[in-house]
PDB file of N, CA and C in Angstrom:
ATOM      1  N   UNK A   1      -5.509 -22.489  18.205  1.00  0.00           N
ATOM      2  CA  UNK A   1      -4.828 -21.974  17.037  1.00  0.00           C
ATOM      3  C   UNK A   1      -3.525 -21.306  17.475  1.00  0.00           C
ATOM      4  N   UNK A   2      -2.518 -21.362  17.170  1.00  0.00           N
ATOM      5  CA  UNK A   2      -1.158 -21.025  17.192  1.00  0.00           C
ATOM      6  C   UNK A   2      -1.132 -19.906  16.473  1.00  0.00           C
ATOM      7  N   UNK A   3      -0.195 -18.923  16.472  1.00  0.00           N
ATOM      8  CA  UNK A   3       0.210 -17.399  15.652  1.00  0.00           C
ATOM      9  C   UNK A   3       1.565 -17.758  15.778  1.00  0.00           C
ATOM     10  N   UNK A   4       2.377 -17.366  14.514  1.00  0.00           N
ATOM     11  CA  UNK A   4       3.525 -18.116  14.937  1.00  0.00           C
ATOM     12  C   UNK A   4       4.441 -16.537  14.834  1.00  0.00           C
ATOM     13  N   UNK A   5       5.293 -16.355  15.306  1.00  0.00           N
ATOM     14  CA  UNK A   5       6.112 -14.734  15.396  1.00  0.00           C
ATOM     15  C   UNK A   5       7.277 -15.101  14.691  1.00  0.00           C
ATOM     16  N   UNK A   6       7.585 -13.903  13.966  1.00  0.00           N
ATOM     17  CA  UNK A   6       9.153 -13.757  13.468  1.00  0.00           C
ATOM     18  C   UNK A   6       9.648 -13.200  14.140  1.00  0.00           C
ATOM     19  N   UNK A   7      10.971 -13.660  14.364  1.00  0.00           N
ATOM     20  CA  UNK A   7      11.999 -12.957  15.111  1.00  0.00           C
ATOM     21  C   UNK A   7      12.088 -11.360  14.914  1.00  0.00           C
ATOM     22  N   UNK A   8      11.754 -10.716  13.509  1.00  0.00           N
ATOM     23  CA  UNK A   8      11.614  -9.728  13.022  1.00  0.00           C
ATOM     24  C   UNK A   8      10.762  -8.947  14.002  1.00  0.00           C
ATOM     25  N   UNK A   9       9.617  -9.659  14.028  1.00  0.00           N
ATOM     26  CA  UNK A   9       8.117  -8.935  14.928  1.00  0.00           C
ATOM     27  C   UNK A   9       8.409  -8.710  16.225  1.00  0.00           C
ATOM     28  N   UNK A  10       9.516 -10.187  17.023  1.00  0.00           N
ATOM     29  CA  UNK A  10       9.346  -9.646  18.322  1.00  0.00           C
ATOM     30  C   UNK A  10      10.765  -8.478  18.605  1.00  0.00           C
ATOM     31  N   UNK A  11      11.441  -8.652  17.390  1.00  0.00           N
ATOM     32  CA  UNK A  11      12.894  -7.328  17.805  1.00  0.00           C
ATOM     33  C   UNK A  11      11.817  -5.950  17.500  1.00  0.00           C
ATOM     34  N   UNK A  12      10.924  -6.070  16.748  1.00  0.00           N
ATOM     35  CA  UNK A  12      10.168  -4.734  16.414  1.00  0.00           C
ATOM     36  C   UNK A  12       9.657  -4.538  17.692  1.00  0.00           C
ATOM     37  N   UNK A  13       8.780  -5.398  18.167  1.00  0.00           N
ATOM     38  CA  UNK A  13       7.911  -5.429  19.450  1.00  0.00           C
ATOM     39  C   UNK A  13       8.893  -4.746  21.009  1.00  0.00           C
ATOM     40  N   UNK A  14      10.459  -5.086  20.784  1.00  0.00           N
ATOM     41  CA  UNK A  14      11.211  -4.851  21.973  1.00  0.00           C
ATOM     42  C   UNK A  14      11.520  -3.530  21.724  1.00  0.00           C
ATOM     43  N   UNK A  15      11.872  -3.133  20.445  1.00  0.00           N
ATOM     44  CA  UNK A  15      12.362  -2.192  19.914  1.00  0.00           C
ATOM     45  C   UNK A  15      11.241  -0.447  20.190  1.00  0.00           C
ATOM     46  N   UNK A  16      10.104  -0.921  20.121  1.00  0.00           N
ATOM     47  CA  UNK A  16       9.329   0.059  20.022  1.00  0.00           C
ATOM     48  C   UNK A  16       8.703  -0.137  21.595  1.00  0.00           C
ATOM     49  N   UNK A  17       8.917  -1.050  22.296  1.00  0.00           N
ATOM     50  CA  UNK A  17       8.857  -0.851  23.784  1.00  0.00           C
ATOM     51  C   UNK A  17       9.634  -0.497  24.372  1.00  0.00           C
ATOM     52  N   UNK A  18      10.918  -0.445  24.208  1.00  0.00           N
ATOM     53  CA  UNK A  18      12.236  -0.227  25.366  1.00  0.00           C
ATOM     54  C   UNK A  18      12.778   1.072  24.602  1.00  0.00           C
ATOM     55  N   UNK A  19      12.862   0.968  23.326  1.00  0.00           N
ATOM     56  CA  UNK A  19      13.428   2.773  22.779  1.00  0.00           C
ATOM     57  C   UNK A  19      12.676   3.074  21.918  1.00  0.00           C
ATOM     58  N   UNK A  20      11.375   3.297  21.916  1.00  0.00           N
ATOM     59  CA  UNK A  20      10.544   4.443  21.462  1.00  0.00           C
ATOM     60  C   UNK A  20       9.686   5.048  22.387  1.00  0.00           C
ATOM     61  N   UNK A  21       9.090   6.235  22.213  1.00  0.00           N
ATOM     62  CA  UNK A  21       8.056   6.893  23.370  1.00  0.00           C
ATOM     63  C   UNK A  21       6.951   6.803  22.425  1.00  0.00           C
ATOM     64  N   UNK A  22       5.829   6.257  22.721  1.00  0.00           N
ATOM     65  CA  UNK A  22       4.578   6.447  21.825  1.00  0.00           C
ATOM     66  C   UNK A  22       3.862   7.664  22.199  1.00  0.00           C
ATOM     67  N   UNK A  23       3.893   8.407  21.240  1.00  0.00           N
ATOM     68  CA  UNK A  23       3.134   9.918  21.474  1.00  0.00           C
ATOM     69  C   UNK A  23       1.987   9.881  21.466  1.00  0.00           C
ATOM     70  N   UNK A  24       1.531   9.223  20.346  1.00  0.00           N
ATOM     71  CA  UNK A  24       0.086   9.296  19.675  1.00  0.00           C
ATOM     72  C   UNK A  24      -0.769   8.250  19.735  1.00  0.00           C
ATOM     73  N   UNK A  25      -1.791   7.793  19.825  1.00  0.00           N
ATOM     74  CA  UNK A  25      -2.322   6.447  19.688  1.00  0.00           C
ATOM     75  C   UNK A  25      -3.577   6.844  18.747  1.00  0.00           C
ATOM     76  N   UNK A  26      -3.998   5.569  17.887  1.00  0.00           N
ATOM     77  CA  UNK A  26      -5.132   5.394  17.118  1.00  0.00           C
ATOM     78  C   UNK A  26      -5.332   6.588  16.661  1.00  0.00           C
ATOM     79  N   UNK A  27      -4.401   6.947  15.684  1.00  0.00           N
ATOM     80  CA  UNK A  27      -4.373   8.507  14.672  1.00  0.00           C
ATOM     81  C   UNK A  27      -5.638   7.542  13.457  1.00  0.00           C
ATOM     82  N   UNK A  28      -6.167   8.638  13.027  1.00  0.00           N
ATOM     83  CA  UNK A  28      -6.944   8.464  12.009  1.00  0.00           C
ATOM     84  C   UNK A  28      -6.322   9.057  10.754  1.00  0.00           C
ATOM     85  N   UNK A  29      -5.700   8.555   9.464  1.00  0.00           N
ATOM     86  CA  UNK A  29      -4.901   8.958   8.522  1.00  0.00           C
ATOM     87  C   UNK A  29      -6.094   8.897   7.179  1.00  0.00           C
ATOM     88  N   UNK A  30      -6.889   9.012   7.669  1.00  0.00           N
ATOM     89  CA  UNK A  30      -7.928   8.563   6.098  1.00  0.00           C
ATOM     90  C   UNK A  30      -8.959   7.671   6.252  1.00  0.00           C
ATOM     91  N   UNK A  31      -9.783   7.855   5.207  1.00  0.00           N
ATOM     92  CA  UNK A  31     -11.129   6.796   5.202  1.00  0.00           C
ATOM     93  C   UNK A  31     -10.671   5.532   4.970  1.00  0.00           C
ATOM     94  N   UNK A  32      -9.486   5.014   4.296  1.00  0.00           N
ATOM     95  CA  UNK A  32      -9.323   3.793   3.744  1.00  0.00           C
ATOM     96  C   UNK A  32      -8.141   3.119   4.190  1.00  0.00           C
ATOM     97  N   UNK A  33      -7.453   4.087   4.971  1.00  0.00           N
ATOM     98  CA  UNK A  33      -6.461   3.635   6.137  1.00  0.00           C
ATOM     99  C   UNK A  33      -7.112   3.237   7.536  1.00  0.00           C
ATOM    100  N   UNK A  34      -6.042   2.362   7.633  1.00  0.00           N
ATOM    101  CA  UNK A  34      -5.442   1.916   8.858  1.00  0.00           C
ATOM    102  C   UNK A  34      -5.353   3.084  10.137  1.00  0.00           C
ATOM    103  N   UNK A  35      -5.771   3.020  11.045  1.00  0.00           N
ATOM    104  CA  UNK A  35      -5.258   4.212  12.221  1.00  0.00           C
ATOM    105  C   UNK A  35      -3.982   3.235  12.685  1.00  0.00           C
ATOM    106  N   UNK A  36      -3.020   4.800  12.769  1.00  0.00           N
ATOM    107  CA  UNK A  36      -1.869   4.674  13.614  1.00  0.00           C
ATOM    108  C   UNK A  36      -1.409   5.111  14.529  1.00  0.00           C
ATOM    109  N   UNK A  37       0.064   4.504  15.423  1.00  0.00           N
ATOM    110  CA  UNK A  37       0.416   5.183  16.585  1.00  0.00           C
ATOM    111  C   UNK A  37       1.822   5.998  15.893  1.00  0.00           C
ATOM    112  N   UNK A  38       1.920   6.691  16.495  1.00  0.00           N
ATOM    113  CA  UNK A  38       3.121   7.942  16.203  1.00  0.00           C
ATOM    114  C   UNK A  38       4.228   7.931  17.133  1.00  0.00           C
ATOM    115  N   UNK A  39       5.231   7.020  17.315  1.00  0.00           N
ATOM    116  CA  UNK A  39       6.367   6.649  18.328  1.00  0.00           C
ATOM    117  C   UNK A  39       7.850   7.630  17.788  1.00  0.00           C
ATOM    118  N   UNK A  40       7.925   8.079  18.654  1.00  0.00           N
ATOM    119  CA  UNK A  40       9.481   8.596  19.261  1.00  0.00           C
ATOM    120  C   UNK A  40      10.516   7.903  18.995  1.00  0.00           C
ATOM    121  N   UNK A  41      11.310   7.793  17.916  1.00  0.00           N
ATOM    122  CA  UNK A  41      12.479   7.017  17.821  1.00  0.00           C
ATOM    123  C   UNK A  41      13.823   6.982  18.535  1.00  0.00           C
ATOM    124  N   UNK A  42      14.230   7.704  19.243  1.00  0.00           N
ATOM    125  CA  UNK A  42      15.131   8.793  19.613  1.00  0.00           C
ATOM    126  C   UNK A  42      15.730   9.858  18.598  1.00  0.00           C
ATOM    127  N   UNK A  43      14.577  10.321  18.726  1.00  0.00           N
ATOM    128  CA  UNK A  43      14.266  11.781  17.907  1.00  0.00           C
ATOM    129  C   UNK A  43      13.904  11.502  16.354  1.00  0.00           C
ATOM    130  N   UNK A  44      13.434  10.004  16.134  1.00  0.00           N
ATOM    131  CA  UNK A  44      13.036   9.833  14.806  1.00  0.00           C
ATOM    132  C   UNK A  44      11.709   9.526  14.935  1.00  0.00           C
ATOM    133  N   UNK A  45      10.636  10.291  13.878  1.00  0.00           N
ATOM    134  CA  UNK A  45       9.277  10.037  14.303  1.00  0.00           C
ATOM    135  C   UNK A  45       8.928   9.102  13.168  1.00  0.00           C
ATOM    136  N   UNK A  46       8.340   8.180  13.562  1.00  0.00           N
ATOM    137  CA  UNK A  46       7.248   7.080  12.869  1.00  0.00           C
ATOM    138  C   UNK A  46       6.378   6.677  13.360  1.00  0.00           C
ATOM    139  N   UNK A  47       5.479   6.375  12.351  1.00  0.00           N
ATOM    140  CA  UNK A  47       4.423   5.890  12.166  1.00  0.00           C
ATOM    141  C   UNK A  47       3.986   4.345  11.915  1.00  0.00           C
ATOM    142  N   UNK A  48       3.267   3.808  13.288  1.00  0.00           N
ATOM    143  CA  UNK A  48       3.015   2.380  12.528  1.00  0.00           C
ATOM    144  C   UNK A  48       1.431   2.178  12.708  1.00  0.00           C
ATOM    145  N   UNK A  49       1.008   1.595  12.075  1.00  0.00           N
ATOM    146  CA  UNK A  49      -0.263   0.871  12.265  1.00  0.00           C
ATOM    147  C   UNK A  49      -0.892   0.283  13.581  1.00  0.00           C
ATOM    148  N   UNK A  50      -1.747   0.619  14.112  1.00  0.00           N
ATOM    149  CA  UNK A  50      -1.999   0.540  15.174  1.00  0.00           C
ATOM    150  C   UNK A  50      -2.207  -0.965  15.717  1.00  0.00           C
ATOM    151  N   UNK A  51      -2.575  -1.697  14.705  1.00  0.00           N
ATOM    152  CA  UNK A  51      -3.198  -3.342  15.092  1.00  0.00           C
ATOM    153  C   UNK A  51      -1.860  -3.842  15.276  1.00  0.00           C
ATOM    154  N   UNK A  52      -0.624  -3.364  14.292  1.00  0.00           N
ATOM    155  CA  UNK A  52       0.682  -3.994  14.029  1.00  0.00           C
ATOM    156  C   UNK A  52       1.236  -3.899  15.751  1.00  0.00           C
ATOM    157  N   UNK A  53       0.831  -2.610  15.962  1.00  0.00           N
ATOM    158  CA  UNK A  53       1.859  -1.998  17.194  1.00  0.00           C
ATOM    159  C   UNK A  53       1.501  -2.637  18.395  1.00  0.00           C
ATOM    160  N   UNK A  54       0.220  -3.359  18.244  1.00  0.00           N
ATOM    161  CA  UNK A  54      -0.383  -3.718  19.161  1.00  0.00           C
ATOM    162  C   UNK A  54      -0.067  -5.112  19.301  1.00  0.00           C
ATOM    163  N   UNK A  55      -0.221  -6.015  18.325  1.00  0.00           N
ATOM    164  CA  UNK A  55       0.181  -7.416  18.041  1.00  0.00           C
ATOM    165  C   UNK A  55       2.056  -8.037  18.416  1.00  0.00           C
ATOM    166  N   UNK A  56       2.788  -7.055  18.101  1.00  0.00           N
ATOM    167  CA  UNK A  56       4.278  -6.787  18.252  1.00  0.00           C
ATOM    168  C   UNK A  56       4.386  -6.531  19.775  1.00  0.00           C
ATOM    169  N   UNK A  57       3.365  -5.755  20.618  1.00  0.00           N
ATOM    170  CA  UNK A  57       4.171  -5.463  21.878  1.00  0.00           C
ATOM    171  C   UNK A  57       3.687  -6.208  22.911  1.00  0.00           C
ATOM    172  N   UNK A  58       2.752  -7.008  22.489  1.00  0.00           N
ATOM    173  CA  UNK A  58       1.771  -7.810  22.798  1.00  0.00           C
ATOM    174  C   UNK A  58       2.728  -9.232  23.086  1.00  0.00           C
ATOM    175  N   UNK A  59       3.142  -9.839  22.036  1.00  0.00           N
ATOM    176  CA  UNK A  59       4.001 -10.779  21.675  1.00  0.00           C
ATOM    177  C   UNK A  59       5.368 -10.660  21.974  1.00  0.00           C
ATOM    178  N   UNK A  60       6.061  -9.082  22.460  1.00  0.00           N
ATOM    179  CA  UNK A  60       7.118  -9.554  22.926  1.00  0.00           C
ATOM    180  C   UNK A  60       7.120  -9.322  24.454  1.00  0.00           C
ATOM    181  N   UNK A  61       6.203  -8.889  25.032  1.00  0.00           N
ATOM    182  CA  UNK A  61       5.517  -8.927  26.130  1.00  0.00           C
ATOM    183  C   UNK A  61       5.549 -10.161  26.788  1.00  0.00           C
ATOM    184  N   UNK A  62       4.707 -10.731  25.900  1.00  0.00           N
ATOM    185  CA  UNK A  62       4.388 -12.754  26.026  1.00  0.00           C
ATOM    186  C   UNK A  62       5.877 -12.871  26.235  1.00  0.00           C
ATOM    187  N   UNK A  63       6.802 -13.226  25.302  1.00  0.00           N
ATOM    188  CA  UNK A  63       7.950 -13.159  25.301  1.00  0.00           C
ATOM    189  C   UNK A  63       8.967 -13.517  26.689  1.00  0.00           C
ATOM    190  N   UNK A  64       8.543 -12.009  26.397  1.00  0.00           N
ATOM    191  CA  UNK A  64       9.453 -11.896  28.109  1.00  0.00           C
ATOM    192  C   UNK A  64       9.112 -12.133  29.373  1.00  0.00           C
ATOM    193  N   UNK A  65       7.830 -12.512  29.478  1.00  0.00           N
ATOM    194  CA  UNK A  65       6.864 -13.319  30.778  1.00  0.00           C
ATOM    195  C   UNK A  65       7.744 -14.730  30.291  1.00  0.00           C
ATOM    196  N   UNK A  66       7.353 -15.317  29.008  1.00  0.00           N
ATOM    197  CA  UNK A  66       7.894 -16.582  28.968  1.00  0.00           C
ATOM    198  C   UNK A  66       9.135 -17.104  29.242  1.00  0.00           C
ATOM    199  N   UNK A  67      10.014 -15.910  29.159  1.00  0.00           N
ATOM    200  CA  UNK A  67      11.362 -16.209  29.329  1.00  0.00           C
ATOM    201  C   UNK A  67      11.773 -16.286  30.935  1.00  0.00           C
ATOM    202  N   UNK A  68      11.166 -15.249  31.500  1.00  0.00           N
ATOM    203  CA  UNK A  68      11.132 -14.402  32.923  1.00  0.00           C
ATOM    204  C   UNK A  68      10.649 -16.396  33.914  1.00  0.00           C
ATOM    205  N   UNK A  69       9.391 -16.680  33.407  1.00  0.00           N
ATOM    206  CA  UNK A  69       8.827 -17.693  34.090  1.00  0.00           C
ATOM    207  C   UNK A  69      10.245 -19.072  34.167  1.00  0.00           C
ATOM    208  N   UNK A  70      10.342 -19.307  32.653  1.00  0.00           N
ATOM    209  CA  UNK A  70      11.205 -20.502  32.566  1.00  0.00           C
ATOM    210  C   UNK A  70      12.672 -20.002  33.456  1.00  0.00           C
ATOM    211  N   UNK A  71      13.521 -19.327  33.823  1.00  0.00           N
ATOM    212  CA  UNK A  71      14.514 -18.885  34.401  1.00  0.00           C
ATOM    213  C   UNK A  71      13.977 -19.128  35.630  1.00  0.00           C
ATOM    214  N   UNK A  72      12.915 -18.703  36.566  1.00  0.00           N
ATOM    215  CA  UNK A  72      12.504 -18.854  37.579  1.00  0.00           C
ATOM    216  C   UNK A  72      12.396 -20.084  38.568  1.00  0.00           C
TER     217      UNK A  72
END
């Protein structure tokens, strides 16, 4: 099965790996929420969903192995 990424997901994915600091991991916000991570913006705090944050850094991770390999 294929997952296919938006360009959107993997600039999020680079974005929240290379300039954010993740403070927090798997916050619990409620019974009917989602747990989230709490990242460092440079000095802007947000909040994302933890599966999201995970899937995004995951994939641009992949990414950059894939890119890293083919150059090689």
């Amino acid at each position: 099965m294929f997952v296919t990424v938006s360009n959107r997901e993997l600039e999020a994915g680079r974005y929240w790996k290379t300039e954010c600091k993740l403070m927090e991991v798997n916050i619990q916000t409620g019974i009917f929420s989602e747990p989230v991570n709490k990242l460092d913006c440079a000095g802007v705090i947000i909040n994302v969903r933890t599966r999201t944050y995970n899937r995004y850094i995951l994939e641009w991770q992949s990414y950059e192995n894939d890119k890293n390999n083919v150059m090689n």
